[in-house]
Protein backbone atom coordinates (compact mmCIF):
# COMPACT_ATOMS: atom_id res chain seq x y z
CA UNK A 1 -24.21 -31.34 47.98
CA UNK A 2 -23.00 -29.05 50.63
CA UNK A 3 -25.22 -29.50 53.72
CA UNK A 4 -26.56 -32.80 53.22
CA UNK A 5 -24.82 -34.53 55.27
CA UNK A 6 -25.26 -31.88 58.05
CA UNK A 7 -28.65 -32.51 57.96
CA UNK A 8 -28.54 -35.58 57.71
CA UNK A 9 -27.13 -35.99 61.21
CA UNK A 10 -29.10 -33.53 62.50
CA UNK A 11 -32.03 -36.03 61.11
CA UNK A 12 -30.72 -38.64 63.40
CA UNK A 13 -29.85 -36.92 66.17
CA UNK A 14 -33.56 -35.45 66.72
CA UNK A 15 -34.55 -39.56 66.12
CA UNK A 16 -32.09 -40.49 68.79
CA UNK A 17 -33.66 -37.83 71.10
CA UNK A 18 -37.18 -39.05 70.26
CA UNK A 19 -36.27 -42.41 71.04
CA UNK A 20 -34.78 -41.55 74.60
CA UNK A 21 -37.77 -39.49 75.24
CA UNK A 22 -40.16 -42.12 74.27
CA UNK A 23 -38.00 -44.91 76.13
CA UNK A 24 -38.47 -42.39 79.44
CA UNK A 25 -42.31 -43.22 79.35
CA UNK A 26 -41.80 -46.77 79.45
CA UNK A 27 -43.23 -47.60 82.99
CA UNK A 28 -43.33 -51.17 82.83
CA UNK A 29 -39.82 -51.63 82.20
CA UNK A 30 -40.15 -53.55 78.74
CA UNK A 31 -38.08 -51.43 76.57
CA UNK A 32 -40.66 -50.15 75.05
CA UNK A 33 -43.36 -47.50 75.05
CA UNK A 34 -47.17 -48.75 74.91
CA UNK A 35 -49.92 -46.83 73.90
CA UNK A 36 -50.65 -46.61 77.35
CA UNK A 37 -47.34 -45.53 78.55
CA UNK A 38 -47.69 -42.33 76.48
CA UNK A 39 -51.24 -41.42 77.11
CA UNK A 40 -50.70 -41.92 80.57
CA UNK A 41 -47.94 -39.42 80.69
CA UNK A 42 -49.80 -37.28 78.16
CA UNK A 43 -53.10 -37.12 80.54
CA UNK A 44 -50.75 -36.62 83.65
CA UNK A 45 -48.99 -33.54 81.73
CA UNK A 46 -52.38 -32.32 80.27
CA UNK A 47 -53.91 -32.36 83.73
CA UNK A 48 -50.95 -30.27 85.11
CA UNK A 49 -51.46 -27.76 82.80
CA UNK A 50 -55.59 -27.64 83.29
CA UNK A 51 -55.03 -25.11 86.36
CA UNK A 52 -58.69 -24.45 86.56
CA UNK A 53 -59.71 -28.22 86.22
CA UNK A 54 -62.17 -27.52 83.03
CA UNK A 55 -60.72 -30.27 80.87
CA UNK A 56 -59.27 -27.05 78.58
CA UNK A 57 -55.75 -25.58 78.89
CA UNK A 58 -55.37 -22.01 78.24
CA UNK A 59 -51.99 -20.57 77.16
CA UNK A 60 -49.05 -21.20 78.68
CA UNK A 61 -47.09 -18.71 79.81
CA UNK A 62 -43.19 -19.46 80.12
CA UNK A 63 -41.07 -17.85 82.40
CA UNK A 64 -39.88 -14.30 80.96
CA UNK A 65 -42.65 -14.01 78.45
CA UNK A 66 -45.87 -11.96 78.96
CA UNK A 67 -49.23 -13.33 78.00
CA UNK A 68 -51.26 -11.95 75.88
CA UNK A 69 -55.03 -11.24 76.01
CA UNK A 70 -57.48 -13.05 73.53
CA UNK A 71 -59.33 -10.61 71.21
């Protein structure tokens, strides 16, 4: 099947990406990423994005994009 294989490594590329990712939350050095680890970066992420300090995050707006208003 033409493709397959295409996605196939596509497949394991995004898994080698995840992996690295995950690996750069690994804080105590172990090799490997607790539970901890990630909600520890997750809050400290979540918390950067909370502008307003409400414990909500409204949209995000990216550079070059306009936000639009909630109807």
């Amino acid at each position: 099947m033409p493709g397959v294989s295409s996605h196939i490594k596509a497949s394991r590329s995004r898994i080698l990406e995840f992996q690295t990712l995950s690996l750069s939350y690994d804080t105590s050095g172990d090799g490997k990423t607790s539970l901890a680890e990630l909600e520890a970066h997750l809050r400290k992420r979540f918390m950067s994005l909370d502008k307003n300090g409400d414990g909500k995050v409204d949209a995000v707006v990216r550079p070059g994009t306009t936000r639009k208003s909630p109807k």
